[in-house]
N, C-alpha and C. Protein backbone atom coordinates (compact mmCIF):
# COMPACT_ATOMS: atom_id res chain seq x y z
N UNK A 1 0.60 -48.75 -6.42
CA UNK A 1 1.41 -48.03 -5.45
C UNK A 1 0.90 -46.59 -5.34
N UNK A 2 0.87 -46.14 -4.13
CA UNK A 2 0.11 -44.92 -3.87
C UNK A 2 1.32 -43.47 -4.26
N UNK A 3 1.13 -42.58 -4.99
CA UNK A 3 1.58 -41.50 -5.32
C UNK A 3 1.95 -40.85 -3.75
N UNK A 4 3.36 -40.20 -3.67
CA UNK A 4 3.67 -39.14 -2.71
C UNK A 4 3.04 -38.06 -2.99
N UNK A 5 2.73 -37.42 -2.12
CA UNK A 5 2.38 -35.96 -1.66
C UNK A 5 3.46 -35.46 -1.37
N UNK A 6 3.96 -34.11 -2.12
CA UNK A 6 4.79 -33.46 -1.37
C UNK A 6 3.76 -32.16 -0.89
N UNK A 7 5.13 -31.89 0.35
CA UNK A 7 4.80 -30.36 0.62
C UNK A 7 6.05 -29.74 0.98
N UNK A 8 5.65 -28.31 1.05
CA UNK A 8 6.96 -27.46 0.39
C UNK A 8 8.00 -27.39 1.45
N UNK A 9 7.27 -27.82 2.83
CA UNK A 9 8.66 -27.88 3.58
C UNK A 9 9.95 -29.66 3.00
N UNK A 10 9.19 -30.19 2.21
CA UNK A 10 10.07 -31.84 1.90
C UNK A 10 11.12 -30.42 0.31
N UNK A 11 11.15 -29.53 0.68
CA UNK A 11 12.12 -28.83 -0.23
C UNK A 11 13.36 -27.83 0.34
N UNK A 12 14.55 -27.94 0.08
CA UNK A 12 15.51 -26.81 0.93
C UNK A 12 14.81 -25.66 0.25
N UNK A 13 15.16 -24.76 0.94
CA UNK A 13 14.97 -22.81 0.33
C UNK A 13 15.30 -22.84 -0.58
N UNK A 14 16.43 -23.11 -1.50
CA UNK A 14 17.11 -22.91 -3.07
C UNK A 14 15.88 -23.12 -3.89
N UNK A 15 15.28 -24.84 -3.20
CA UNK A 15 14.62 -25.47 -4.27
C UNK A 15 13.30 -24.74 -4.17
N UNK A 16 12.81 -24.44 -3.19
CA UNK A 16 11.81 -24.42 -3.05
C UNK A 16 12.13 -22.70 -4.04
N UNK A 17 12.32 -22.07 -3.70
CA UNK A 17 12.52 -20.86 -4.68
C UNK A 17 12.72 -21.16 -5.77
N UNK A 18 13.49 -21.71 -6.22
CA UNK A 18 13.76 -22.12 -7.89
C UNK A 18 11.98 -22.92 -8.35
N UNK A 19 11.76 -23.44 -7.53
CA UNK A 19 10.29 -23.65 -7.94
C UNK A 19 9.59 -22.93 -8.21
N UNK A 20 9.37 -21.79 -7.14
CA UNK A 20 8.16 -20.75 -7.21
C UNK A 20 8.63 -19.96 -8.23
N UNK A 21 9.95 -19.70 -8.93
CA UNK A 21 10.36 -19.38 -10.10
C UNK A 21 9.99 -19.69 -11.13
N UNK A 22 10.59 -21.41 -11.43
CA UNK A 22 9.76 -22.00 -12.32
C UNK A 22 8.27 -21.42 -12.56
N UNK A 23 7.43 -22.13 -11.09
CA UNK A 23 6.03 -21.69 -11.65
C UNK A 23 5.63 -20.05 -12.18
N UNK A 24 6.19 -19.26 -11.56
CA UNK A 24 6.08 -17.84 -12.23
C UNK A 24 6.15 -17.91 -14.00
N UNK A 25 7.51 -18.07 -14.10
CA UNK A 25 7.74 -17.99 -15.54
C UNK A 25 7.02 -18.99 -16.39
N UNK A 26 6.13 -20.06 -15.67
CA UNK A 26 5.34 -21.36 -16.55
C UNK A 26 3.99 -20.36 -16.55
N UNK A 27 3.83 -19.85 -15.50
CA UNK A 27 2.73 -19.16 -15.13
C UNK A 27 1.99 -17.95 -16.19
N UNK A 28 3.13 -17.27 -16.21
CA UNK A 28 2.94 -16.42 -17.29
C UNK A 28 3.35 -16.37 -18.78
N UNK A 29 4.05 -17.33 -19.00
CA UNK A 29 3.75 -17.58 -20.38
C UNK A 29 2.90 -18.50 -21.24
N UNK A 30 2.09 -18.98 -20.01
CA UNK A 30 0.70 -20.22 -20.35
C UNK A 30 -0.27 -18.80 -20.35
N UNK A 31 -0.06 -17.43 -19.88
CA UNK A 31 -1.51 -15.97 -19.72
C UNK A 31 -1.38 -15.62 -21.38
N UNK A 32 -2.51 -15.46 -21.81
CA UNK A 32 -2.95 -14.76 -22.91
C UNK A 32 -2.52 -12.96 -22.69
N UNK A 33 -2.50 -12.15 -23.40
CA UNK A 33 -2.28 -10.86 -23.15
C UNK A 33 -3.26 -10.22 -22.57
N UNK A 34 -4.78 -10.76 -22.79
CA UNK A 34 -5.09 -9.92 -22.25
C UNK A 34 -5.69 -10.42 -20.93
N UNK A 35 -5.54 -11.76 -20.17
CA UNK A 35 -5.16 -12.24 -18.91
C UNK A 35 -3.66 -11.30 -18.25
N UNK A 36 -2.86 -11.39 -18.91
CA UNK A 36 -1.78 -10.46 -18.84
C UNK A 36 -2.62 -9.28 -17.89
N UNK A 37 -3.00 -8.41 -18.85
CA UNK A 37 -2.90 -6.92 -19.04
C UNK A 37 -4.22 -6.92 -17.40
N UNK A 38 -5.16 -7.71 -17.69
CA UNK A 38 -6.24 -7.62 -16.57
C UNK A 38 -5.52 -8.01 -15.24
N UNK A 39 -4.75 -9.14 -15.38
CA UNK A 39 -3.56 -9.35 -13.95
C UNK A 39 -2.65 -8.01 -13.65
N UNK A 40 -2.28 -7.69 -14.59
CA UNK A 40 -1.31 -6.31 -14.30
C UNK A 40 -2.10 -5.12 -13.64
N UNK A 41 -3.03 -4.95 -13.91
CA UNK A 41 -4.10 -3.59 -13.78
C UNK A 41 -4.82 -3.71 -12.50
N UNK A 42 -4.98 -5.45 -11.94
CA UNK A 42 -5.28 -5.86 -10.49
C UNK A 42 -4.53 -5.73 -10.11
N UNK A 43 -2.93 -5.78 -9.86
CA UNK A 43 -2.01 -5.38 -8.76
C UNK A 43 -2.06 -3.86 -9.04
N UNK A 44 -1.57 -3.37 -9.83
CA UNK A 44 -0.92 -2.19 -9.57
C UNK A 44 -2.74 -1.39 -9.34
N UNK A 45 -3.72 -1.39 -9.70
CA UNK A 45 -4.89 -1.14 -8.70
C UNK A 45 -4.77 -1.08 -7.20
N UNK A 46 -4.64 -2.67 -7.09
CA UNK A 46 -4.10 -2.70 -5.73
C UNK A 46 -3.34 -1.98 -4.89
N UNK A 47 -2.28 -1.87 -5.52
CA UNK A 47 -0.86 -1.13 -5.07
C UNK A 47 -1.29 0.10 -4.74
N UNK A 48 -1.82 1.38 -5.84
CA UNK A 48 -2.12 2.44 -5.66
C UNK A 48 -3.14 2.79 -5.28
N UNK A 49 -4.53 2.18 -5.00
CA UNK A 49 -5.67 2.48 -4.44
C UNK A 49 -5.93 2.11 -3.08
N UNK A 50 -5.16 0.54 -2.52
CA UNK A 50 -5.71 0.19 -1.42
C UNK A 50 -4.63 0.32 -0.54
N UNK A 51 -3.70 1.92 -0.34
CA UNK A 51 -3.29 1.80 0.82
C UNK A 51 -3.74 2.02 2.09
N UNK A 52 -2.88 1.29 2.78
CA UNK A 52 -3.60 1.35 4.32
C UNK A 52 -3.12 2.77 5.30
N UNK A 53 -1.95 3.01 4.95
CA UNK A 53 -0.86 4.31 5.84
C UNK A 53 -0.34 5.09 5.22
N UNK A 54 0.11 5.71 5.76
CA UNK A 54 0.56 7.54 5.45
C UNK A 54 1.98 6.50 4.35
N UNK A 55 2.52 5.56 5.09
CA UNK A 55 4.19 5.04 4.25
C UNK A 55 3.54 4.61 3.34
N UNK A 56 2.15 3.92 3.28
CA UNK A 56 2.08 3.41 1.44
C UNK A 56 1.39 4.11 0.84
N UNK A 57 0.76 5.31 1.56
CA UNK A 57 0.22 6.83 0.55
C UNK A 57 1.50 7.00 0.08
N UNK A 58 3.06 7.12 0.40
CA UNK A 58 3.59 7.66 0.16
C UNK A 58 4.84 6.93 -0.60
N UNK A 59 4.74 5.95 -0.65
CA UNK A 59 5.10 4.94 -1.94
C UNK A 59 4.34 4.80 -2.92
N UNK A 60 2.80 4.79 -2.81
CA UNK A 60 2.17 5.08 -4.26
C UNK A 60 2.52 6.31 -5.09
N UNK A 61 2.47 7.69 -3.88
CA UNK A 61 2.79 9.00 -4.76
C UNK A 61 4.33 8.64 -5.50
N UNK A 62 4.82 8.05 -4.50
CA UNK A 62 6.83 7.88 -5.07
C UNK A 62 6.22 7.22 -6.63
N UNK A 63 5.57 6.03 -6.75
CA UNK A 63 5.70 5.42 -7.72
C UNK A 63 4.75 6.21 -9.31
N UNK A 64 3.80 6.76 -8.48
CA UNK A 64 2.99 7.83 -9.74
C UNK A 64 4.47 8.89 -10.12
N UNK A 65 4.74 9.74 -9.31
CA UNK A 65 5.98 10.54 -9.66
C UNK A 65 6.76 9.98 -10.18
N UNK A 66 7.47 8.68 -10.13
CA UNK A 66 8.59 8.49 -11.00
C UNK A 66 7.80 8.13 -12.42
N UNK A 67 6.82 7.45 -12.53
CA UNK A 67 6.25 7.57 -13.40
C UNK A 67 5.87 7.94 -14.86
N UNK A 68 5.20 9.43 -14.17
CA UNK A 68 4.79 10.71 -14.88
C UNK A 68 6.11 11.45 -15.24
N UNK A 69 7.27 11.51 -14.38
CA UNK A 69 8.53 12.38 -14.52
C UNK A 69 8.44 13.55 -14.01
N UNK A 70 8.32 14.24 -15.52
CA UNK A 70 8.61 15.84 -15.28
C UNK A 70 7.26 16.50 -15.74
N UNK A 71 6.32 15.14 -16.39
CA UNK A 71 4.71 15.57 -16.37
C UNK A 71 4.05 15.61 -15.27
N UNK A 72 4.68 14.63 -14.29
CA UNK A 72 3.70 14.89 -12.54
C UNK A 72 3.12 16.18 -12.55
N UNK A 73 3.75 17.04 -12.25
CA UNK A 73 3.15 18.21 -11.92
C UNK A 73 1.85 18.68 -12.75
N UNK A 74 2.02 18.58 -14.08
CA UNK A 74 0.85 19.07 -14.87
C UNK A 74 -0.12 18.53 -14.60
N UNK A 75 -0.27 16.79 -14.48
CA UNK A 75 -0.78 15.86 -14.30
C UNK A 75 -1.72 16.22 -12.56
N UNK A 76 -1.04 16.73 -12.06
CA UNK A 76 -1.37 17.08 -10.60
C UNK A 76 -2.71 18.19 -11.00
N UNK A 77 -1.57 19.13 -11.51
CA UNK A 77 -2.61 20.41 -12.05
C UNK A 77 -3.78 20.26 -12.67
N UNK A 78 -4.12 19.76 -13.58
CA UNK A 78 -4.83 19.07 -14.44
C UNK A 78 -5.91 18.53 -13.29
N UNK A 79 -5.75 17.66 -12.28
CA UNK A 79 -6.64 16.58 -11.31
C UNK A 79 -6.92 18.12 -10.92
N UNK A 80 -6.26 18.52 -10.07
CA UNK A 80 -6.85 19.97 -9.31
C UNK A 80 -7.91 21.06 -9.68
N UNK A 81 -7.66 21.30 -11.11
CA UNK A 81 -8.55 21.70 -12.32
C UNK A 81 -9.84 20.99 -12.34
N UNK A 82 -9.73 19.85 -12.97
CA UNK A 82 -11.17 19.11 -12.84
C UNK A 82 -11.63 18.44 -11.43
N UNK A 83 -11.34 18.63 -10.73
CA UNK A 83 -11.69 18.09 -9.35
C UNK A 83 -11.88 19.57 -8.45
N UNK A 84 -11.90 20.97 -9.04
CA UNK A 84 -11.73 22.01 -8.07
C UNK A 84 -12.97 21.81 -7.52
N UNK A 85 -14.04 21.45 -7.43
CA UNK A 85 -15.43 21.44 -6.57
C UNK A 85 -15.33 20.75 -5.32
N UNK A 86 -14.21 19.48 -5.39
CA UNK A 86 -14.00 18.60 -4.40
C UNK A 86 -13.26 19.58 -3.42
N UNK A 87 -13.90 19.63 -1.93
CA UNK A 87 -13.06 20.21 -0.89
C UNK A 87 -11.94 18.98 -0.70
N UNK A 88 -10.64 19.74 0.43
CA UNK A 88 -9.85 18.97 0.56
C UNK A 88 -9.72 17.93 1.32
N UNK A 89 -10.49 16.79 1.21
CA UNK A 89 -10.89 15.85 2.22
C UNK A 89 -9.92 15.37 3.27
N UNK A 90 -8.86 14.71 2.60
CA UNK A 90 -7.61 14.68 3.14
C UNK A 90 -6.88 15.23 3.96
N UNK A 91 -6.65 16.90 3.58
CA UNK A 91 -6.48 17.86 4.29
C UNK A 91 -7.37 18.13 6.18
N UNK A 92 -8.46 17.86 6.12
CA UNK A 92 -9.52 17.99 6.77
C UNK A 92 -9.33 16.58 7.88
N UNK A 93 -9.31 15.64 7.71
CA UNK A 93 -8.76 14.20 8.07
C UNK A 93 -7.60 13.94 8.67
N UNK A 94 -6.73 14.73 8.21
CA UNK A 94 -5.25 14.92 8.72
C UNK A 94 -5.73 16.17 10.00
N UNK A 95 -6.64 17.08 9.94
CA UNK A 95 -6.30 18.01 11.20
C UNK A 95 -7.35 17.54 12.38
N UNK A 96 -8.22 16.66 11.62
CA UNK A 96 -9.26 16.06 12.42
C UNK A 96 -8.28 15.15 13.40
N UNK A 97 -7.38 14.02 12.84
CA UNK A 97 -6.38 13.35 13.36
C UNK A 97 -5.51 13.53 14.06
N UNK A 98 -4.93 15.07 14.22
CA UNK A 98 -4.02 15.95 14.71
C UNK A 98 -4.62 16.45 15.75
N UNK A 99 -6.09 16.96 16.16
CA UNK A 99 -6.97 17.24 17.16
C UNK A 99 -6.83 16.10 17.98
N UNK A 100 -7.38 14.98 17.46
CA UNK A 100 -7.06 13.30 18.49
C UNK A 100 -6.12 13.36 18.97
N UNK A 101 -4.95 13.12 18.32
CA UNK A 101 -3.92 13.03 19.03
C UNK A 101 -2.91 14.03 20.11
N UNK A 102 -3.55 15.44 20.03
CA UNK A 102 -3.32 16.80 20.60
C UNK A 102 -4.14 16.12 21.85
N UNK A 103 -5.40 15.88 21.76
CA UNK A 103 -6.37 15.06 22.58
C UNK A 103 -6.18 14.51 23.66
N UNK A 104 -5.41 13.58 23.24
CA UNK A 104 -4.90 11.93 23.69
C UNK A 104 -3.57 12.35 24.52
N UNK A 105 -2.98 12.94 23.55
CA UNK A 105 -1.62 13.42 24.29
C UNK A 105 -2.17 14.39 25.69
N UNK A 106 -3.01 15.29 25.72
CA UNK A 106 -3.29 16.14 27.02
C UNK A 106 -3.81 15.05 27.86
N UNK A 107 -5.11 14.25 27.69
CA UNK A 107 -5.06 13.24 28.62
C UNK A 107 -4.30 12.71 29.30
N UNK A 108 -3.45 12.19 28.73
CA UNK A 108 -2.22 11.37 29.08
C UNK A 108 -1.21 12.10 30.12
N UNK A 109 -1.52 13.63 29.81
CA UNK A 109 -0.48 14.41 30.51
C UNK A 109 -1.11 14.45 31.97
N UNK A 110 -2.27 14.56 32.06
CA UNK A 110 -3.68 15.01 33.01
C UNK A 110 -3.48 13.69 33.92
N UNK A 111 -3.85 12.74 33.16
CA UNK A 111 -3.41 11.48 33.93
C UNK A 111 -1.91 11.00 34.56
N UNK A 112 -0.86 11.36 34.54
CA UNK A 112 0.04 11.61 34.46
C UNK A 112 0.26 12.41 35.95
N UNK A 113 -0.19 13.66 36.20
CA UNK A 113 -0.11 14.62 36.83
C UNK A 113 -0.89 13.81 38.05
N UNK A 114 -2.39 13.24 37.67
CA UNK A 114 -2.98 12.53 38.71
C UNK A 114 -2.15 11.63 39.23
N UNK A 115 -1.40 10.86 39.02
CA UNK A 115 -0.73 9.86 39.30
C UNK A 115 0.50 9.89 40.11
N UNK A 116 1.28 11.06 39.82
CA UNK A 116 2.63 11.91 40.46
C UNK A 116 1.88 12.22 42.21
N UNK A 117 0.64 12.96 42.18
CA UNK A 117 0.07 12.93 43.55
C UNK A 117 -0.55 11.82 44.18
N UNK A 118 -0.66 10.93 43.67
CA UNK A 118 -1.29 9.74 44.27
C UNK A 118 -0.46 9.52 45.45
N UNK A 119 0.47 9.46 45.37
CA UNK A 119 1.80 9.18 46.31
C UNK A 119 1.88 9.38 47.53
């Protein structure tokens, strides 16, 4: 007799969650520590290096700050210290971006104005 195949829609939501539960908690207590520690260090890598936008620049800083505490700041100081050779790239990127869009926005106005006389 041939074995069923399931798939995850042949499950309600409860189950199907209580599964992906299950497998979590089977998941990680079948990891060695230091499978552990190398899985842990790939997300939160992830998390804090590969954001895409200004909102998850600014959930990584949330999550370094709560972090560090009331060391953030030193911790800041400290990067600023050994990194003083680095200009402010960021800084520079943000007004480069602010020019575009100063840019874009006058176009728009220009075009705009053309369009009111078309009439």
């Amino acid at each position: 007799m041939k074995k069923k195949s399931f798939i995850y829609s042949d499950l309600s939501k409860k189950q199907l969650k209580n599964l992906k539960e299950f497998y979590i908690q089977k998941k990680v207590e079948s990891m060695s520590h230091k499978e552990l520690e190398k899985y842990v260090k790939e997300i939160i890598s992830h998390q804090i290096n590969d954001t895409i936008d200004k909102e998850e620049e600014m959930e990584a800083w949330k999550e370094m700050s709560d972090f560090f505490g009331d060391n953030f700041e030193i911790v800041i100081k400290e990067m600023q210290a050994k990194f003083s050779d680095e200009k402010n790239v960021l800084e520079k990127e943000i007004d480069d971006q602010k020019q575009r869009i100063e840019l874009l926005e006058r176009n728009n106005l220009d075009q705009e104005k053309k369009d009111m006389w078309d009439d």
